[in-house]
PDB file of N, CA and C in Angstrom:
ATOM      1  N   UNK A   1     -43.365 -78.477  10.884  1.00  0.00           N
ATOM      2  CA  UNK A   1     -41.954 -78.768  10.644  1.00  0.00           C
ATOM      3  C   UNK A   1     -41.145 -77.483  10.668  1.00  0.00           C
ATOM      4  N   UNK A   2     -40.403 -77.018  11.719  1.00  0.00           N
ATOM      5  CA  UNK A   2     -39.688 -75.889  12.251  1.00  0.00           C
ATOM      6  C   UNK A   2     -38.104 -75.584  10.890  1.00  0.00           C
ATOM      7  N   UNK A   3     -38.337 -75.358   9.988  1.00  0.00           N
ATOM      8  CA  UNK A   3     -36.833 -75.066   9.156  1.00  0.00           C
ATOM      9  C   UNK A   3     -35.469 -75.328   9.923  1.00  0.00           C
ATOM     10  N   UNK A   4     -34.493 -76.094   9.697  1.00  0.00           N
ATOM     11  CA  UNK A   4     -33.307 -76.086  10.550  1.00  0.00           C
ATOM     12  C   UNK A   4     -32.720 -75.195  10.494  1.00  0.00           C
ATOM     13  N   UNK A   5     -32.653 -74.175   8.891  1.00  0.00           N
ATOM     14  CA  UNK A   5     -31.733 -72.902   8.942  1.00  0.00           C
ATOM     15  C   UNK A   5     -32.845 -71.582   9.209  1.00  0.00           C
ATOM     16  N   UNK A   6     -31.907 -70.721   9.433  1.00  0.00           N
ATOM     17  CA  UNK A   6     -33.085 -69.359   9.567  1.00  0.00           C
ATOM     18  C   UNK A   6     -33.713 -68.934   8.097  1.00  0.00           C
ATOM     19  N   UNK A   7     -33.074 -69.523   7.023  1.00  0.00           N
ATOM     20  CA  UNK A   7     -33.545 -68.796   5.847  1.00  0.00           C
ATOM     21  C   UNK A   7     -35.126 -70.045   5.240  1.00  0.00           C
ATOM     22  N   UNK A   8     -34.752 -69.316   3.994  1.00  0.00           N
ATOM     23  CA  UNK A   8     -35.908 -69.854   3.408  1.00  0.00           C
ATOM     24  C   UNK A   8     -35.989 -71.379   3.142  1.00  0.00           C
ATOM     25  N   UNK A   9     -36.832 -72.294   2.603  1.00  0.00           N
ATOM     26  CA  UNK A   9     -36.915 -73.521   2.334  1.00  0.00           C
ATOM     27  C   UNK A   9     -35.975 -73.415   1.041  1.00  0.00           C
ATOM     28  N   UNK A  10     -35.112 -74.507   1.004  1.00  0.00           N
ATOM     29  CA  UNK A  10     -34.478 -74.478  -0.450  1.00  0.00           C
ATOM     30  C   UNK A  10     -35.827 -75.154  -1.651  1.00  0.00           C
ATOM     31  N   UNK A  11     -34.886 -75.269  -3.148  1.00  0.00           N
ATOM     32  CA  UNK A  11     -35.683 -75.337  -3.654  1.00  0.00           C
ATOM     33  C   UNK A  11     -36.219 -76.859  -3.645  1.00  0.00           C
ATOM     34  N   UNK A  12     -35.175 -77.689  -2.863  1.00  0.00           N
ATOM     35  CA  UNK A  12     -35.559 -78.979  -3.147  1.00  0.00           C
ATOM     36  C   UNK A  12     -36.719 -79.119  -2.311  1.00  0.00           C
ATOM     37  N   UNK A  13     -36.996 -78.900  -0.839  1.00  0.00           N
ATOM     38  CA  UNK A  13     -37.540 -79.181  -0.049  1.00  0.00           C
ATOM     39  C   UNK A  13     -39.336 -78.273  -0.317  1.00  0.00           C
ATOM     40  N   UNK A  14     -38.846 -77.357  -1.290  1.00  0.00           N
ATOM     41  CA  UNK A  14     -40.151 -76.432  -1.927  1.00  0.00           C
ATOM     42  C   UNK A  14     -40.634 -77.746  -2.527  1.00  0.00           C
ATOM     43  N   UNK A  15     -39.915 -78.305  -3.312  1.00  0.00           N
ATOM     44  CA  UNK A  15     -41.146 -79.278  -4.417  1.00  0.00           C
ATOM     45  C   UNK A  15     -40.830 -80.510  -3.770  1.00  0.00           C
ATOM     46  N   UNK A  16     -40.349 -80.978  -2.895  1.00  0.00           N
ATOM     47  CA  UNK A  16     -40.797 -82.351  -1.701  1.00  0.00           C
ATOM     48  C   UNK A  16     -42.259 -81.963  -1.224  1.00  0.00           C
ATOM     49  N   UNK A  17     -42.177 -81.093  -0.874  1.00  0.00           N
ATOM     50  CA  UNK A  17     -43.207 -80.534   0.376  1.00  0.00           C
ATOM     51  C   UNK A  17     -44.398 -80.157  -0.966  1.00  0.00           C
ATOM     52  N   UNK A  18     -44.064 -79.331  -2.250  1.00  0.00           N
ATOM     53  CA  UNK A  18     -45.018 -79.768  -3.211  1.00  0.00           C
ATOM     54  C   UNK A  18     -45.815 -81.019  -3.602  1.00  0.00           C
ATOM     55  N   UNK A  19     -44.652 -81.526  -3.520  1.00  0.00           N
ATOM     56  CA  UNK A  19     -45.127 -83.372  -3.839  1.00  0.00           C
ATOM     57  C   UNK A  19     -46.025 -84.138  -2.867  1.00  0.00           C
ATOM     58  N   UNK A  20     -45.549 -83.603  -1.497  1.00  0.00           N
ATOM     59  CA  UNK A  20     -46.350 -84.504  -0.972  1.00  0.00           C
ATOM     60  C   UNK A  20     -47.627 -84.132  -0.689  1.00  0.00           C
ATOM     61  N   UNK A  21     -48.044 -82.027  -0.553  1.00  0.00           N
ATOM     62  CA  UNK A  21     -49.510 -81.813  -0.843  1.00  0.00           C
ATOM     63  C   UNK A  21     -50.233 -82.684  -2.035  1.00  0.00           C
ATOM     64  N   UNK A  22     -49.301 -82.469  -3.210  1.00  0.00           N
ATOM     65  CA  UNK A  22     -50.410 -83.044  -4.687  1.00  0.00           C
ATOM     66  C   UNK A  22     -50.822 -84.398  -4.489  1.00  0.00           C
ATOM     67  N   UNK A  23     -49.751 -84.786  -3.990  1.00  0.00           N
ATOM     68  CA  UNK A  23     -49.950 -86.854  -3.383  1.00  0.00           C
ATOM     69  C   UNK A  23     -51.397 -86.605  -2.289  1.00  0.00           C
ATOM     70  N   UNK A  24     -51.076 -85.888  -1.515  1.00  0.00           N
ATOM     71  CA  UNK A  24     -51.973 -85.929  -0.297  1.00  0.00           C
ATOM     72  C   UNK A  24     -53.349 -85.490  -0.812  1.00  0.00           C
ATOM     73  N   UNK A  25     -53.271 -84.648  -1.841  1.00  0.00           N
ATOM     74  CA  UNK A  25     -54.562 -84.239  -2.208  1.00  0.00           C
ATOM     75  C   UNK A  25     -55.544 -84.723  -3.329  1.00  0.00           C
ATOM     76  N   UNK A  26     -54.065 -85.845  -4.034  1.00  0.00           N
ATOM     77  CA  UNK A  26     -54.806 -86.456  -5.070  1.00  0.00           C
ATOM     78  C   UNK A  26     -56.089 -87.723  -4.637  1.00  0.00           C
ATOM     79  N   UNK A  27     -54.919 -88.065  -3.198  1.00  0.00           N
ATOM     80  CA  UNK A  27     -55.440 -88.962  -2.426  1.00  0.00           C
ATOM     81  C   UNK A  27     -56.833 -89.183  -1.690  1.00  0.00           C
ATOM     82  N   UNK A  28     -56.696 -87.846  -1.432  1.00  0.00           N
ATOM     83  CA  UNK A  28     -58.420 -87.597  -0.489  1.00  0.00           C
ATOM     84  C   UNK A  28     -59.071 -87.521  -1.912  1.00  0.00           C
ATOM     85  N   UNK A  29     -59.046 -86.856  -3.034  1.00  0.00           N
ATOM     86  CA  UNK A  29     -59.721 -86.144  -3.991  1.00  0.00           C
ATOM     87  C   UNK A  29     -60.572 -87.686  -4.503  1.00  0.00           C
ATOM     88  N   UNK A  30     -59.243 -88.808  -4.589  1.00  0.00           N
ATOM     89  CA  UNK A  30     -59.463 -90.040  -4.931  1.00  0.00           C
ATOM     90  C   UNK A  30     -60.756 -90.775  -4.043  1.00  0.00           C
ATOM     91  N   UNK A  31     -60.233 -91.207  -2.462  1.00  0.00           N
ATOM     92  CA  UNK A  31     -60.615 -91.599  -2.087  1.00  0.00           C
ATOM     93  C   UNK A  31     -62.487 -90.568  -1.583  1.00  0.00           C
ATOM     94  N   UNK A  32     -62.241 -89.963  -1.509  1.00  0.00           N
ATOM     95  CA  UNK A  32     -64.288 -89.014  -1.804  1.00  0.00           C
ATOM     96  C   UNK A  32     -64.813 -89.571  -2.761  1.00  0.00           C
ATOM     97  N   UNK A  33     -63.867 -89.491  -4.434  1.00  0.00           N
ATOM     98  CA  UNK A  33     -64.755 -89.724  -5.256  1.00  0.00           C
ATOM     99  C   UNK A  33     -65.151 -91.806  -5.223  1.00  0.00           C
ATOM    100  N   UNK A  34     -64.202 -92.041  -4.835  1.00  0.00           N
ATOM    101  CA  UNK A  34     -64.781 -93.673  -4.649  1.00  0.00           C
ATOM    102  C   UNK A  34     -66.104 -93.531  -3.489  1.00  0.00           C
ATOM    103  N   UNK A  35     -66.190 -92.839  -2.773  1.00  0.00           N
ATOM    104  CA  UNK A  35     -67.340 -93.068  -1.717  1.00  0.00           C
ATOM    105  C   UNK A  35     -68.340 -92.850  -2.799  1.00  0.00           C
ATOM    106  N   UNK A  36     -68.371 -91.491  -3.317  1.00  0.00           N
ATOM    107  CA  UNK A  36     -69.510 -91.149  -4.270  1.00  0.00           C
ATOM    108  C   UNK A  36     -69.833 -92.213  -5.286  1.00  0.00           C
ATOM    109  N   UNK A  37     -68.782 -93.397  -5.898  1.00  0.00           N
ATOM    110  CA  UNK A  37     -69.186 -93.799  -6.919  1.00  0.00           C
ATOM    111  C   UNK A  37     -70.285 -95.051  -6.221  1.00  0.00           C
ATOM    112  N   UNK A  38     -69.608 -95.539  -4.851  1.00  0.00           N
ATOM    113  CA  UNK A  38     -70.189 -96.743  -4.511  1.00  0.00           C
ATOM    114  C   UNK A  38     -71.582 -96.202  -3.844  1.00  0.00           C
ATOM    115  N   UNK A  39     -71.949 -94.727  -3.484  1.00  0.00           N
ATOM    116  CA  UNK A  39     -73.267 -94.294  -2.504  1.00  0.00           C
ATOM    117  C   UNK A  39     -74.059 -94.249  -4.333  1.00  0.00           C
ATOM    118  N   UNK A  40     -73.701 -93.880  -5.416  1.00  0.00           N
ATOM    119  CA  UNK A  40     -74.282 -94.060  -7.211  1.00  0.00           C
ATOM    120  C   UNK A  40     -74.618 -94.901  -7.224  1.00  0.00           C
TER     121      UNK A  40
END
């Protein structure tokens, strides 16, 4: 995702783009540990 302005990410788009790693990572973190519970 190319920034539209030359400067930095503001702060909103810092913790969007936060949000959606922790979402994205809670997600895989989630979905591994269900494989592991059902291969238990």
């Amino acid at each position: 995702m190319p920034l539209r302005r030359g400067g930095r990410p503001g702060i909103i788009g810092l913790a969007a783009r936060t949000a959606v790693v922790a979402r994205t990572a809670t997600a895989v973190s989630g979905r591994v540990q269900d494989r592991r519970d059902r291969r238990a």
